[in-house]
Protein backbone atom coordinates (compact mmCIF):
# COMPACT_ATOMS: atom_id res chain seq x y z
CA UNK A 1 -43.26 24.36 -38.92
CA UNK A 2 -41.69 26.95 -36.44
CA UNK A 3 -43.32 25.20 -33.96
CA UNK A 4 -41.87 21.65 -34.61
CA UNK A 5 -38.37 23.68 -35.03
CA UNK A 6 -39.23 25.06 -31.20
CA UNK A 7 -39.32 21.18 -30.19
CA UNK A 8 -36.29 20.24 -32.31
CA UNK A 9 -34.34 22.85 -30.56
CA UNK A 10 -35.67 22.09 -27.14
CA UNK A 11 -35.09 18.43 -27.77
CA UNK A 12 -31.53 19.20 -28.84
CA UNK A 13 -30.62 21.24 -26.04
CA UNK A 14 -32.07 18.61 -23.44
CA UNK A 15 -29.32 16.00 -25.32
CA UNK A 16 -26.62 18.76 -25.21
CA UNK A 17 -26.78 19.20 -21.48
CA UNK A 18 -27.44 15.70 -20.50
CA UNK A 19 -24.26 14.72 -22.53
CA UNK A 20 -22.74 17.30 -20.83
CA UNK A 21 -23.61 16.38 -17.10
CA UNK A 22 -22.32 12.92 -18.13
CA UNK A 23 -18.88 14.22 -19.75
CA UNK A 24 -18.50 16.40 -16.53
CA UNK A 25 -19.22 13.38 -14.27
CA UNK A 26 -16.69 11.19 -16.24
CA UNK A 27 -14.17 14.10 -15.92
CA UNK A 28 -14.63 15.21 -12.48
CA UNK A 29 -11.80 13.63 -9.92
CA UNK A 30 -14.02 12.75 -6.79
CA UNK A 31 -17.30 12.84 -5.92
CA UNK A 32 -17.68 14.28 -2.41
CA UNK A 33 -20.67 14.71 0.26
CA UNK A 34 -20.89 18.62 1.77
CA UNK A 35 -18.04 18.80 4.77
CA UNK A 36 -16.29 15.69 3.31
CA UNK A 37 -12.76 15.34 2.40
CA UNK A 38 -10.28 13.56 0.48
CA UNK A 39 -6.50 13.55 1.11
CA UNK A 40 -3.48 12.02 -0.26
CA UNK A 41 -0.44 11.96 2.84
CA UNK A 42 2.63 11.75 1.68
CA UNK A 43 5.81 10.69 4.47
CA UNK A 44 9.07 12.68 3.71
CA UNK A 45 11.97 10.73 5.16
CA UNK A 46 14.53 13.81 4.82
CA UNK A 47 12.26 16.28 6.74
CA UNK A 48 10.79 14.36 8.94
CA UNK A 49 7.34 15.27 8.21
CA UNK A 50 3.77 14.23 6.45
CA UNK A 51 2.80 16.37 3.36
CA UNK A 52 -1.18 16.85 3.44
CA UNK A 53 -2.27 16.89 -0.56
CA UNK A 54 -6.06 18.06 -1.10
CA UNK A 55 -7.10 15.81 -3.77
CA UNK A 56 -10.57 17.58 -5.23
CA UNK A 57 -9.00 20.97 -5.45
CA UNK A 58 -5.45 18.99 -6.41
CA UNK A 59 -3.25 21.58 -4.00
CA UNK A 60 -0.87 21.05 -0.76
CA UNK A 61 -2.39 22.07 2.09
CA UNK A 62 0.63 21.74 4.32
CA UNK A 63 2.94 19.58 6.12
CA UNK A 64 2.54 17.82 9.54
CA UNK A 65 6.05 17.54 11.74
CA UNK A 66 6.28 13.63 13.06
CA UNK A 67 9.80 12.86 13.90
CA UNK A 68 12.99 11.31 12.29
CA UNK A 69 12.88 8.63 9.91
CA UNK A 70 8.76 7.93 8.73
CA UNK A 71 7.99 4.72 7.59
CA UNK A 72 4.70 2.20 7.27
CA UNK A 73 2.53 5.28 6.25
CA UNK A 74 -1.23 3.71 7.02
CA UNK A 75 -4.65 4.85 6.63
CA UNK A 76 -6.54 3.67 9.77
CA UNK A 77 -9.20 1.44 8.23
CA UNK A 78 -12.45 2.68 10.57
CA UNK A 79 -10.91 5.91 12.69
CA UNK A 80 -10.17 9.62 11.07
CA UNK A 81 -6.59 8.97 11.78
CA UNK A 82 -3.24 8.45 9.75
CA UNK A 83 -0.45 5.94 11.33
CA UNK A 84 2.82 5.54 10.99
CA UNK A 85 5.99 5.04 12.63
CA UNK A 86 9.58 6.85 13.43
CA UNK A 87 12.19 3.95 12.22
CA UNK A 88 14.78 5.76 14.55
CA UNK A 89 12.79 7.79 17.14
CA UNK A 90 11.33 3.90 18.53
CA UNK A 91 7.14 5.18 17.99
CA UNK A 92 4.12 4.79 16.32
CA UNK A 93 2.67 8.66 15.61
CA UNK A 94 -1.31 9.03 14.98
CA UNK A 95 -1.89 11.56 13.07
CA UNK A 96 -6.26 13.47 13.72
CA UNK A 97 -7.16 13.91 10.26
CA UNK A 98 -10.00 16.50 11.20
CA UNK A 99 -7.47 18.24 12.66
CA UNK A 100 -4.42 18.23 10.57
CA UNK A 101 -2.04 17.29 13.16
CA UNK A 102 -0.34 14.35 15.80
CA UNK A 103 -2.99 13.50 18.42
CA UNK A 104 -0.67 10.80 19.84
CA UNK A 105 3.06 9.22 20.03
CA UNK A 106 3.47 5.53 21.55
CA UNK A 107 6.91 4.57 22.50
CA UNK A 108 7.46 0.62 21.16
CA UNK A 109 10.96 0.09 20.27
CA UNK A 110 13.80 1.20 17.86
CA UNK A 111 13.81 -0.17 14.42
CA UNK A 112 10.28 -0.03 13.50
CA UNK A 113 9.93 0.08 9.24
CA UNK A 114 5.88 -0.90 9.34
CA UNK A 115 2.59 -1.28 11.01
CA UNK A 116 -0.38 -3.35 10.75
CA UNK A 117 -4.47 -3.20 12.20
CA UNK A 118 -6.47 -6.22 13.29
CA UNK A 119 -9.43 -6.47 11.46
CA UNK A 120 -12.02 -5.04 13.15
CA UNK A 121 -9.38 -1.61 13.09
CA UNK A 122 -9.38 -1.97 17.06
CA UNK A 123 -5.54 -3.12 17.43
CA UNK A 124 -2.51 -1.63 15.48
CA UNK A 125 0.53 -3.85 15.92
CA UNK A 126 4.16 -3.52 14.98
CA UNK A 127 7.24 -4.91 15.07
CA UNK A 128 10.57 -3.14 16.66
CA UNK A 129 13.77 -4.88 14.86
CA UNK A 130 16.20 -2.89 17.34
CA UNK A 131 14.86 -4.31 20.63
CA UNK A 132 13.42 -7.81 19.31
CA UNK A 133 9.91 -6.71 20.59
CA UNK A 134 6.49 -6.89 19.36
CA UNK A 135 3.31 -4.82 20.69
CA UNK A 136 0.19 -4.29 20.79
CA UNK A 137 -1.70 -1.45 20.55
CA UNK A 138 -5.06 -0.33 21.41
CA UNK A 139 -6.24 2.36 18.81
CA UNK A 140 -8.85 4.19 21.25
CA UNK A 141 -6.76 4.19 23.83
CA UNK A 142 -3.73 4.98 21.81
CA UNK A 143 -1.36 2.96 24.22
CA UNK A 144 0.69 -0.29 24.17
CA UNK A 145 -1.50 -2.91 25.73
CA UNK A 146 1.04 -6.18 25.14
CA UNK A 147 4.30 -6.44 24.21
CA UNK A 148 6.40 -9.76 23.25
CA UNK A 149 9.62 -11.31 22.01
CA UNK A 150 8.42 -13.09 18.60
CA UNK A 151 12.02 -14.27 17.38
CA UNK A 152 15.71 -12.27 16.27
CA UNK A 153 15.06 -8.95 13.87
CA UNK A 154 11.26 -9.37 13.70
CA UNK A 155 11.07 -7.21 10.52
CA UNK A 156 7.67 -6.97 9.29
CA UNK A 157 3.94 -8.59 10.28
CA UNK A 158 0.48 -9.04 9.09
CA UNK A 159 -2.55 -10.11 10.85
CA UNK A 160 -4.48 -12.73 9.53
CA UNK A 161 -8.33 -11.94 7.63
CA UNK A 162 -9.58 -13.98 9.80
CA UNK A 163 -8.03 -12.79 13.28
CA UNK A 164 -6.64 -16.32 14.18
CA UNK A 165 -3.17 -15.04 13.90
CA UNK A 166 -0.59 -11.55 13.98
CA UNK A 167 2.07 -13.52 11.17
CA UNK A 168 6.07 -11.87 12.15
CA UNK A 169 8.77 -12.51 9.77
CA UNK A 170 12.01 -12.83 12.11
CA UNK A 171 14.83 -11.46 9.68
CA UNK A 172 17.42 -13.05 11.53
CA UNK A 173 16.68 -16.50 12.49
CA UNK A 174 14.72 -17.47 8.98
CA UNK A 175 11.55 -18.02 10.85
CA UNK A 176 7.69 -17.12 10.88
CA UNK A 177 6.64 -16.87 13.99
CA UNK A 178 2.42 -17.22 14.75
CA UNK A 179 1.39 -15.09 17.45
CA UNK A 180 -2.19 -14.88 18.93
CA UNK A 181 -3.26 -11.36 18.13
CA UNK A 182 -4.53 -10.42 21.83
CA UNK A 183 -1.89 -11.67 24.18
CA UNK A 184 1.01 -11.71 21.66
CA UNK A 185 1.72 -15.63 22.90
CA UNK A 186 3.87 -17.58 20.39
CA UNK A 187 1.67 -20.44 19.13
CA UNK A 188 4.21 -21.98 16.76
CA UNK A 189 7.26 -20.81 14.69
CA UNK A 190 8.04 -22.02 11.21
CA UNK A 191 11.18 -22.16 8.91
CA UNK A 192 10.98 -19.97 5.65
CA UNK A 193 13.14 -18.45 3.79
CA UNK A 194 16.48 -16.78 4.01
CA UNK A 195 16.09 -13.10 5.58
CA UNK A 196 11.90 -12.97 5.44
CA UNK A 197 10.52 -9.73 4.76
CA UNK A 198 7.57 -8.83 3.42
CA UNK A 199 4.11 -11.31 4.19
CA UNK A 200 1.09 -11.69 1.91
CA UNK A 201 -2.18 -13.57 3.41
CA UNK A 202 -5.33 -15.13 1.03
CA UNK A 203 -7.90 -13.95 2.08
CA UNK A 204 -9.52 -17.13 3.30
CA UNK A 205 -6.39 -17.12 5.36
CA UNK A 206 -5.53 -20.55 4.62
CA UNK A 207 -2.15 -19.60 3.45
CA UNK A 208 0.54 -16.67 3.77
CA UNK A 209 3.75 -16.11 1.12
CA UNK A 210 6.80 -14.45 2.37
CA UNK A 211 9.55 -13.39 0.29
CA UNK A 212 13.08 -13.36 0.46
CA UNK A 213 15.48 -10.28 1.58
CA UNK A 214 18.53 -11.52 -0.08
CA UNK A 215 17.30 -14.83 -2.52
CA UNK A 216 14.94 -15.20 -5.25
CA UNK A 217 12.54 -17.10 -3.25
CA UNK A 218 8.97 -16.84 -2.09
CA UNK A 219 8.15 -19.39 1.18
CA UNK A 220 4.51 -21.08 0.74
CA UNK A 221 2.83 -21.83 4.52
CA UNK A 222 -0.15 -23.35 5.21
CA UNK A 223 -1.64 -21.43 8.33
CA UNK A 224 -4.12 -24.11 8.98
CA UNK A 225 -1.34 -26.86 8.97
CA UNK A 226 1.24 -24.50 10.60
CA UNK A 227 3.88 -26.26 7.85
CA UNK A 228 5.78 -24.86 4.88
CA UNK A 229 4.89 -26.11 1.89
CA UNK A 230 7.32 -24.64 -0.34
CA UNK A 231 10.24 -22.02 -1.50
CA UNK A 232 9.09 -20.89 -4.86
CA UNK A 233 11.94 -19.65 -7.20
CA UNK A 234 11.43 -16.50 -8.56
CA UNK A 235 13.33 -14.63 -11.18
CA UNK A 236 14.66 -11.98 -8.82
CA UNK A 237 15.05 -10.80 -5.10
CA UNK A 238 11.15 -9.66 -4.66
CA UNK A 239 10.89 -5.95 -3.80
CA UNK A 240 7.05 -6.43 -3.43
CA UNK A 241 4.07 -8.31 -3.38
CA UNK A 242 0.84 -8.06 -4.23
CA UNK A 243 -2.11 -10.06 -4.22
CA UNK A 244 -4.92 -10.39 -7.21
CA UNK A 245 -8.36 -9.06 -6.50
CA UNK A 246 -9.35 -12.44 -5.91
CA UNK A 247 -6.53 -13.58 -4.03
CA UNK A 248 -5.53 -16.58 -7.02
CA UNK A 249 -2.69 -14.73 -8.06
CA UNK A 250 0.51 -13.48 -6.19
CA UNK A 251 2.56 -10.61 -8.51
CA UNK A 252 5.96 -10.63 -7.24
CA UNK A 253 8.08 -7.67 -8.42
CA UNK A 254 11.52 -7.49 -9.05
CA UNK A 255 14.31 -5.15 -10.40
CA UNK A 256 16.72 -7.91 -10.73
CA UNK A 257 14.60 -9.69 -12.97
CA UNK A 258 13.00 -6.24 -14.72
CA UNK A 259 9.64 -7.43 -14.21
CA UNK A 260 7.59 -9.63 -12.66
CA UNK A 261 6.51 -13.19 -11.80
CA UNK A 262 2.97 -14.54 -11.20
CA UNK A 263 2.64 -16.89 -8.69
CA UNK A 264 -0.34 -19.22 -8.38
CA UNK A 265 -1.44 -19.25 -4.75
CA UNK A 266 -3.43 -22.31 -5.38
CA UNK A 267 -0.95 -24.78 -6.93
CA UNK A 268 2.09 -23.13 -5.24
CA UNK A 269 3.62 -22.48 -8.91
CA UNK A 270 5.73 -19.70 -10.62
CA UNK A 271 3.95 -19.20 -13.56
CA UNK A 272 4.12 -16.43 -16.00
CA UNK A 273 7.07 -13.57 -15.83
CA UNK A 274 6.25 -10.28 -17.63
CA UNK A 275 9.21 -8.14 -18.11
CA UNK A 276 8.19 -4.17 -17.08
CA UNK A 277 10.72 -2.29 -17.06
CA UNK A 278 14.48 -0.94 -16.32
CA UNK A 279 13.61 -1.36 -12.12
CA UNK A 280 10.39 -2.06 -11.02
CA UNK A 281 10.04 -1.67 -7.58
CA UNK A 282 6.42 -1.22 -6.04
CA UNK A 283 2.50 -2.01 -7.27
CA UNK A 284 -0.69 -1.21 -6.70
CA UNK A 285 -4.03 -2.92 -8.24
CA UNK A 286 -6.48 -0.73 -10.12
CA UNK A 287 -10.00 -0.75 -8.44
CA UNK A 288 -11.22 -3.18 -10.29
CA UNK A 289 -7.94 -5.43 -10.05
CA UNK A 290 -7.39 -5.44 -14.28
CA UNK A 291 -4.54 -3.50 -14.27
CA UNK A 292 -1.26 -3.43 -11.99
CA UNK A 293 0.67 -0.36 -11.94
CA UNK A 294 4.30 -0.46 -11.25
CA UNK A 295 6.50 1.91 -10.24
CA UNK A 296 10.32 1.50 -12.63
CA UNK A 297 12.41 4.21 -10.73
CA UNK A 298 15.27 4.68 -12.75
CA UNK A 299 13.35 5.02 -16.00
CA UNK A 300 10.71 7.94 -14.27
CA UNK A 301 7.59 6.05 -15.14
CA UNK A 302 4.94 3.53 -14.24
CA UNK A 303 4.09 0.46 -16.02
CA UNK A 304 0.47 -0.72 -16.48
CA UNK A 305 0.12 -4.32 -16.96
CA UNK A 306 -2.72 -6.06 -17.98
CA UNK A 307 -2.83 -9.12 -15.35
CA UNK A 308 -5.62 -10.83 -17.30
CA UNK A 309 -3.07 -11.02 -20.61
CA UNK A 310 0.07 -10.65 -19.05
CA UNK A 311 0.47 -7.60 -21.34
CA UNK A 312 2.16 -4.47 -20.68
CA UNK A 313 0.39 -1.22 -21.45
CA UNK A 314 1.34 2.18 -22.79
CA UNK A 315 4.33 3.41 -19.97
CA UNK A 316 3.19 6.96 -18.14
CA UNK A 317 5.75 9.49 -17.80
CA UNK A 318 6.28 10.96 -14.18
CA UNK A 319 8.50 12.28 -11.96
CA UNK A 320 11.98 11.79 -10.95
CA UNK A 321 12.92 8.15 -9.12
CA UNK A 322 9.28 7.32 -8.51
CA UNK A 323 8.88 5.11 -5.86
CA UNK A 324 5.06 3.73 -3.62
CA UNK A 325 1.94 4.49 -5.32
CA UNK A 326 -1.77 4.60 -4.52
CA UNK A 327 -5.59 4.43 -5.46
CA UNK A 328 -7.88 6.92 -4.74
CA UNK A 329 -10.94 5.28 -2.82
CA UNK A 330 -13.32 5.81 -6.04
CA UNK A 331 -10.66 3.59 -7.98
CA UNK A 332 -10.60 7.08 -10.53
CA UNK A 333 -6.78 8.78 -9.43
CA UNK A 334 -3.82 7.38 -9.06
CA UNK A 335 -1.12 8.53 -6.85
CA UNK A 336 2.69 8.25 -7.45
CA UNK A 337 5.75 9.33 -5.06
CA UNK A 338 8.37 10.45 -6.67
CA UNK A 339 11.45 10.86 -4.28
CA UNK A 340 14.17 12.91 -6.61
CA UNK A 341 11.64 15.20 -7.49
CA UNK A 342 9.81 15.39 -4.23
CA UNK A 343 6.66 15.49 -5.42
CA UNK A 344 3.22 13.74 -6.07
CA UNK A 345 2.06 12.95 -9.60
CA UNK A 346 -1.66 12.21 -9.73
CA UNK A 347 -3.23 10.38 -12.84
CA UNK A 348 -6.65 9.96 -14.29
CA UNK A 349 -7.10 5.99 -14.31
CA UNK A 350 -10.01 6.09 -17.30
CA UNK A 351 -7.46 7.24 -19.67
CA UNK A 352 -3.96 7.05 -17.80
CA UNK A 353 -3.43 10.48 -18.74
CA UNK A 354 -1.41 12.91 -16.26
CA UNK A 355 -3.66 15.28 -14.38
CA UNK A 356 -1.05 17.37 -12.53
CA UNK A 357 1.81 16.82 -10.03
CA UNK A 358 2.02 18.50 -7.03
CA UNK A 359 4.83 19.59 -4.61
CA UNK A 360 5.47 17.87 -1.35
CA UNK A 361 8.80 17.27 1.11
CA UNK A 362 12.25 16.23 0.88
CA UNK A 363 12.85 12.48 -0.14
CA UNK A 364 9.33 11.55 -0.14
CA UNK A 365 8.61 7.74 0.11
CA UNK A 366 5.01 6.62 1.16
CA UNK A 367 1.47 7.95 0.78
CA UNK A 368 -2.16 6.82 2.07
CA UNK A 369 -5.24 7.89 0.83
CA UNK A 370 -8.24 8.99 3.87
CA UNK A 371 -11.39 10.11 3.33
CA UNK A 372 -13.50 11.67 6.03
């Protein structure tokens, strides 16, 4: 009997720490290799500089001066390096993530709000609304290797999946212009919608939607027909974007309409509108694309929707006037910028419960996630 009571026990305690290892593996925030790291950056448009936010041990670890006015916060897809651009200063900065610090500034043109990579991560590109101009540039090298006029107030650009194409919405002529991505040589220019903004591409890049900066309107084009097919009403100017996991779906959110509109990128339809909240403003897709998460500023929380039932889930209180948000790379944090608080909130995505929030600079606006 004692002896079968030894075995009980040690069978017991096997279960106990086995359910423990898996309770502190569901818990845990990132799983890292030795020397690895993962970072949250954070662009602070008052002070001019990128907050560095470690998040395994969930603390600042400093901030990074880069110049007046940061905007189009990226992680570099393949390199150890964080871009982004000074709107006023005219330059893309690079920011060495191994080193904490700007390894490079390339002069390109005043007016600059974003940046995009060609996709191999060789190229950067951006567009400079002041001066007309596009470039670009060559991330080894870190210098401008072709520059171009694409059309009046290029605003913002995408490159295509495929790399047929760098896409540039001209803000003040109503136009799309197609570039080739190497010599920045205008292969055709289309009519869209009034004052283009933001572009989304499928990723079979057979078609690219581009919303409207002052109507409710989303233009259709077909890239392989170099035509527009269609300007899809929407239920409010779009402050965003996003594309399903799958690419079937557009989400288009808007605080004029509280919520948003799904778009189906197949039919070129509005579909279903899903009200979110007071004024929704940005998204980003959970890893596994089930849930959208959406920033509603003036009402200091996010909004998960469930885009498989159009259902909106349990709100999650955050910080003041929260504004861009983020996944972690493990899909298991998300990140949320809140601007009147200036500060970071990060949130456990298994339960949506708050995990902490951490300080960063003065009017805070973007954040990318790197891991290296």
């Amino acid at each position: 009997m004692p002896r079968l009571n030894k075995r009980l026990l040690f069978a017991l305690l096997l279960l106990a720490i086995g359910a423990a290892r898996l309770v502190a593996r569901q818990m845990r925030l990132a799983t890292l290799q030795p020397g690895a790291h993962l970072y949250a950056y954070v662009s602070n448009v008052q002070a001019g500089t990128i907050s560095v936010v470690d998040l395994v041990a969930l603390s600042g670890r400093g901030q990074i001066p880069v110049g007046p006015a940061p905007s189009g916060l990226r992680a570099h897809p393949t390199r150890p390096e964080l871009w982004g651009a000074s709107t006023t200063g005219g330059y893309l900065w690079v920011i060495d993530a191994r080193q904490g610090r700007v390894s490079a500034n390339i002069p390109v043109g005043i007016g600059i709000f974003a940046l995009d990579f060609s996709p191999d991560g060789k190229q950067a590109y951006a567009a400079a609304a002041g001066t007309g101009e596009v470039a670009a540039i060559s991330c080894e090298a870190h210098q401008v290797i072709a520059r171009a006029r694409a059309g009046v107030r290029p605003w913002l650009l995408r490159a295509t999946p495929d790399g047929k194409y760098l896409l540039v919405a001209n803000r003040g002529e109503n136009s799309l212009s197609l570039l080739d991505p190497r010599t920045l040589a205008t292969l055709d220019k289309i009519s869209v919608t009034a004052a283009p903004e933001q572009i989304a591409v499928l990723p079979d890049a057979s078609k690219a939607f581009i919303t409207s900066g002052s109507g409710n309107y989303v233009s259709v084009v077909d890239l392989r027909a170099r035509k527009l097919l269609a300007n899809l009403p929407v239920g409010g100017r779009p402050d965003s974007v996003i594309l399903s996991s799958d690419g079937a779906e557009l989400y288009a959110i808007s605080a004029e309409s509280h919520g948003l509109d799904v778009i189906d990128t197949w039919r070129n339809e509005t579909g279903d509108h899903v009200t979110v909240g007071s004024t929704p403003a940005l998204g980003v897709l959970s890893g596994d694309g089930a849930t959208l998460y959406v920033t509603d500023t003036s009402a200091n929380r996010v909004a998960p929707v469930d885009v498989f039932h159009r259902q909106l889930l349990r709100p999650i209180a955050v910080g003041d006037r929260p504004l861009s948000a983020a996944i972690s790379p493990e899909g298991n944090l998300l990140l949320v910028v809140n601007e009147g608080s200036n500060d970071l909130t990060i949130i456990r995505t298994r339960n949506n419960s708050l995990v902490t929030l951490v300080p960063v600079g003065l009017r805070p606006r973007d954040v990318a996630v790197k891991m290296f």
